[in-house]
PDB file of N, CA and C in Angstrom:
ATOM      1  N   UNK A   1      -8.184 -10.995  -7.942  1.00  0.00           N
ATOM      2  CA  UNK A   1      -7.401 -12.195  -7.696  1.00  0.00           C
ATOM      3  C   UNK A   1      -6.963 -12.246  -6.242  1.00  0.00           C
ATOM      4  N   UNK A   2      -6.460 -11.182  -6.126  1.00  0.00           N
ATOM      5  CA  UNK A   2      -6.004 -10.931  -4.177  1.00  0.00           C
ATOM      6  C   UNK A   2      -7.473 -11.688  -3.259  1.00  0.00           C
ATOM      7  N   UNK A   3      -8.164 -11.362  -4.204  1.00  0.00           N
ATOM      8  CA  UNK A   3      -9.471 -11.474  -2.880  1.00  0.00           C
ATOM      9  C   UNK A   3      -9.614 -12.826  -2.932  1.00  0.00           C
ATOM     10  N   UNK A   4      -9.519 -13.504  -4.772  1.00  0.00           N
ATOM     11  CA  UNK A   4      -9.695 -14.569  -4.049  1.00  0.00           C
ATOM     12  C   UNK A   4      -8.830 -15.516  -3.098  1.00  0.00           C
ATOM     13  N   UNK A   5      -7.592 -15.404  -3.425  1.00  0.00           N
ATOM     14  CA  UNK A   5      -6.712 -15.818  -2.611  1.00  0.00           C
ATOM     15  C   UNK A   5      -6.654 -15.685  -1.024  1.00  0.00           C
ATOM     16  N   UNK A   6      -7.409 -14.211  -0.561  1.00  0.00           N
ATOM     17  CA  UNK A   6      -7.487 -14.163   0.859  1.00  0.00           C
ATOM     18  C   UNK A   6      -8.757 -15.100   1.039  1.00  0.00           C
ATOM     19  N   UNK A   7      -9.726 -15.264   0.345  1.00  0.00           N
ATOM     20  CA  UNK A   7     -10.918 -16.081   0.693  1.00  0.00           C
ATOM     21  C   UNK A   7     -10.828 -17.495   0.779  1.00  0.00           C
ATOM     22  N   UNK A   8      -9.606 -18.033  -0.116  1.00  0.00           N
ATOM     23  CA  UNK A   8      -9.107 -19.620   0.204  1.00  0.00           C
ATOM     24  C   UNK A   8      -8.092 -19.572   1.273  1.00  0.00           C
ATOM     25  N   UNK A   9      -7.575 -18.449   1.356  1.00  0.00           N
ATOM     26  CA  UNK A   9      -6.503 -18.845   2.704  1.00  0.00           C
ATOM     27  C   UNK A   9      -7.603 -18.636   4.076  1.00  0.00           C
ATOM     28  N   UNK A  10      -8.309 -18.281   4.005  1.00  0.00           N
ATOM     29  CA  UNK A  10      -9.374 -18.083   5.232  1.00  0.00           C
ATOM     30  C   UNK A  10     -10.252 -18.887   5.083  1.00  0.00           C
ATOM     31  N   UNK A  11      -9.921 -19.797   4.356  1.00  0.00           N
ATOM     32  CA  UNK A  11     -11.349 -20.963   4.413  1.00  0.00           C
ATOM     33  C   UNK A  11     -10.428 -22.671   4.566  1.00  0.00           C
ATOM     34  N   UNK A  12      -8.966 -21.954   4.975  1.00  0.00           N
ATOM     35  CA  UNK A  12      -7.917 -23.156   4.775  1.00  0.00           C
ATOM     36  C   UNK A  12      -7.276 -24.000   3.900  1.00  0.00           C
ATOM     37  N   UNK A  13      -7.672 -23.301   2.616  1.00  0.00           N
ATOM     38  CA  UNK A  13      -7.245 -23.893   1.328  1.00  0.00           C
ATOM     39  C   UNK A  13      -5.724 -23.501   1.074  1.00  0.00           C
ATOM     40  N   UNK A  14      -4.880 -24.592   0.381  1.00  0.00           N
ATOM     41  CA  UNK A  14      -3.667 -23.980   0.238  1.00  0.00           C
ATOM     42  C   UNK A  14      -3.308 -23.645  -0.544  1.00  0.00           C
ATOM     43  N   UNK A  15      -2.007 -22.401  -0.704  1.00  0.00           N
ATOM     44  CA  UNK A  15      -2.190 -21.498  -1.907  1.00  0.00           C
ATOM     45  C   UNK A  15      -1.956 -22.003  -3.184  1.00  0.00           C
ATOM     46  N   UNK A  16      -1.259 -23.307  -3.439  1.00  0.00           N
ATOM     47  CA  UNK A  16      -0.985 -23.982  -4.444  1.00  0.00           C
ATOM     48  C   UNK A  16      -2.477 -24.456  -4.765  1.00  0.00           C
ATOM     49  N   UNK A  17      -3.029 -24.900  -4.007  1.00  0.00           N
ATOM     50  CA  UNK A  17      -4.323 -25.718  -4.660  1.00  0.00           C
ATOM     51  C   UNK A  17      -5.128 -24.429  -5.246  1.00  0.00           C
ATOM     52  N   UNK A  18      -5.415 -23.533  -4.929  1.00  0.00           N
ATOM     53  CA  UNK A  18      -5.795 -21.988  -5.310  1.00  0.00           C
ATOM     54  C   UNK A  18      -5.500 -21.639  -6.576  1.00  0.00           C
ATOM     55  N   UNK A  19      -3.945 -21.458  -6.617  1.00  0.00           N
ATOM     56  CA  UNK A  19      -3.663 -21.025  -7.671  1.00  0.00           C
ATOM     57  C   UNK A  19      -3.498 -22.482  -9.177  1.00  0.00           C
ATOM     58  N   UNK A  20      -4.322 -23.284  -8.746  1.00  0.00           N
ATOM     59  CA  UNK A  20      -3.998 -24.341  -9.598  1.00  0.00           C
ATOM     60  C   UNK A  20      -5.692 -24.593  -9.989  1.00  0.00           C
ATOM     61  N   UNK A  21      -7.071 -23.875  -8.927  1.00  0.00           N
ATOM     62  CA  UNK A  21      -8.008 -23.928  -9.415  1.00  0.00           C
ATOM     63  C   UNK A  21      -8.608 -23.066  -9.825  1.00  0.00           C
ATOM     64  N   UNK A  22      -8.163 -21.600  -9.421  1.00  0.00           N
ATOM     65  CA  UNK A  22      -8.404 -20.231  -9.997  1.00  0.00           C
ATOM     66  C   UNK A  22      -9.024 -19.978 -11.327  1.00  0.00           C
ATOM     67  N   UNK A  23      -7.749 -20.521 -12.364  1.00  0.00           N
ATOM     68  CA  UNK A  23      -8.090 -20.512 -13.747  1.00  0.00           C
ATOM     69  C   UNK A  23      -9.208 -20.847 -14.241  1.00  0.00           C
ATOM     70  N   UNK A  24      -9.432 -22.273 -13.697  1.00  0.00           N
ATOM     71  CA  UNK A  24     -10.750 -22.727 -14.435  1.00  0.00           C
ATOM     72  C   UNK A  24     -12.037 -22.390 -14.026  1.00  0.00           C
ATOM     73  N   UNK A  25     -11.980 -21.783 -12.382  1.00  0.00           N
ATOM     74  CA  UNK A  25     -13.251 -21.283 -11.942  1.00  0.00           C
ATOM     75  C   UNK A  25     -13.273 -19.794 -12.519  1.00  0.00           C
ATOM     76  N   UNK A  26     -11.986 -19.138 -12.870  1.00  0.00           N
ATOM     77  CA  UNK A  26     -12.540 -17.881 -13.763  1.00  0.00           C
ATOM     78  C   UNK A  26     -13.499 -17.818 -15.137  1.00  0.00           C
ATOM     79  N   UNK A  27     -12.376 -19.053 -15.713  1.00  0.00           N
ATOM     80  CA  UNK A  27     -13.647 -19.665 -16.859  1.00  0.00           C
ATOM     81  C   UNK A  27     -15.121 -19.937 -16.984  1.00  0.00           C
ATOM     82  N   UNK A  28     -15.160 -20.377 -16.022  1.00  0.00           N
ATOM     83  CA  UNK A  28     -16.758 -20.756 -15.889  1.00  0.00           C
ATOM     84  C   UNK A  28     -17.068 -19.515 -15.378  1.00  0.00           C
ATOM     85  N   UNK A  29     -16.606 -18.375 -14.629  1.00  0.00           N
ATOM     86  CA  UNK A  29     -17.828 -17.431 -14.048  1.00  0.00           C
ATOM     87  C   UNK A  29     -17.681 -16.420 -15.442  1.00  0.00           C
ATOM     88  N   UNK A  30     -16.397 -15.944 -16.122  1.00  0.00           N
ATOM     89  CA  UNK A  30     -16.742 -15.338 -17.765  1.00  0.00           C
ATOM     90  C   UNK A  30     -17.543 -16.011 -18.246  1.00  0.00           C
ATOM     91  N   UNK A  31     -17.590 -17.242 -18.319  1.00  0.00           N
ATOM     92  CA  UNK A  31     -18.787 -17.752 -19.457  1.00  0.00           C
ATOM     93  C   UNK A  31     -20.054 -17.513 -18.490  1.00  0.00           C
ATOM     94  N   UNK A  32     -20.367 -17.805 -17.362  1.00  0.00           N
ATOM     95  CA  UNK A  32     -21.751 -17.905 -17.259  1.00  0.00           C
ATOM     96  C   UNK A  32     -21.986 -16.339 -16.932  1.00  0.00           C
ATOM     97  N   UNK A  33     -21.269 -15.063 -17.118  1.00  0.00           N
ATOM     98  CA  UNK A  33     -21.330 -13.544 -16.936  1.00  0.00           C
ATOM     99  C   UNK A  33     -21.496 -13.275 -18.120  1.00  0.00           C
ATOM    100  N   UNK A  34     -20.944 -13.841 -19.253  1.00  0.00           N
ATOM    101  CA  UNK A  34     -21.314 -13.493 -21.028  1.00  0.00           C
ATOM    102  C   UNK A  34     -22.671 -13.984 -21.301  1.00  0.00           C
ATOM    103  N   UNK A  35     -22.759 -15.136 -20.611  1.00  0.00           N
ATOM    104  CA  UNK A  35     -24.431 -15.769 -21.249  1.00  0.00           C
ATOM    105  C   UNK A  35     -25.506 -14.645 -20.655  1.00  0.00           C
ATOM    106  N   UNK A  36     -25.490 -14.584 -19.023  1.00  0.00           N
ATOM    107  CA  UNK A  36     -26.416 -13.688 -18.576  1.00  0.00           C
ATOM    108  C   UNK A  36     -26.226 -12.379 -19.253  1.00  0.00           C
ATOM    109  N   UNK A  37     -25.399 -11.563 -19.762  1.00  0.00           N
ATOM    110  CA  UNK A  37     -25.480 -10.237 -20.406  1.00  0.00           C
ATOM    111  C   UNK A  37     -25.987 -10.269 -21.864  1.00  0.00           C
ATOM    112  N   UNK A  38     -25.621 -11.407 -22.600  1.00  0.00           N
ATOM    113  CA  UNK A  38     -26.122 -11.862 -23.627  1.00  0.00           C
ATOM    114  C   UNK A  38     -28.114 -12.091 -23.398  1.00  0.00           C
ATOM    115  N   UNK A  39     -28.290 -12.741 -22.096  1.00  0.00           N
ATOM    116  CA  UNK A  39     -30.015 -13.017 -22.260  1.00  0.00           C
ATOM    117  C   UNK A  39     -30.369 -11.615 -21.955  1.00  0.00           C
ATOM    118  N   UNK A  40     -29.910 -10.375 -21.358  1.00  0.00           N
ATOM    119  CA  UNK A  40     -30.272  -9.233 -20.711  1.00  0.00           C
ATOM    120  C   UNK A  40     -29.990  -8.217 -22.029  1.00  0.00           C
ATOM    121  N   UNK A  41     -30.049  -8.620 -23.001  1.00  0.00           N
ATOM    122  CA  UNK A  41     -29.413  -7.575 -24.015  1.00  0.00           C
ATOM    123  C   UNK A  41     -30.383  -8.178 -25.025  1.00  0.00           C
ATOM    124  N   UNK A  42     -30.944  -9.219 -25.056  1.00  0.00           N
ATOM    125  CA  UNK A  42     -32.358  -9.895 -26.045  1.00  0.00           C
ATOM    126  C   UNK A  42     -31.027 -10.283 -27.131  1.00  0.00           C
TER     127      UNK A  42
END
């Protein structure tokens, strides 16, 4: 989480908008990290 936060403050994003889009981009990278381990496991 730290990292991503240093990677939006270094790309000029502000920390409210960050911590208000965090959540849902975690969502999507668990789901699309369950599907790929799911196709790699048959």
């Amino acid at each position: 989480m730290s990292a991503a936060l240093g990677l939006g403050d270094a790309l000029g994003v502000p920390l409210l908008a960050m911590a208000e889009l965090l959540p849902a981009i975690e969502a999507v990278m668990v789901a699309k990290l369950n599907e790929q381990m799911d196709h790699s496991h048959g």
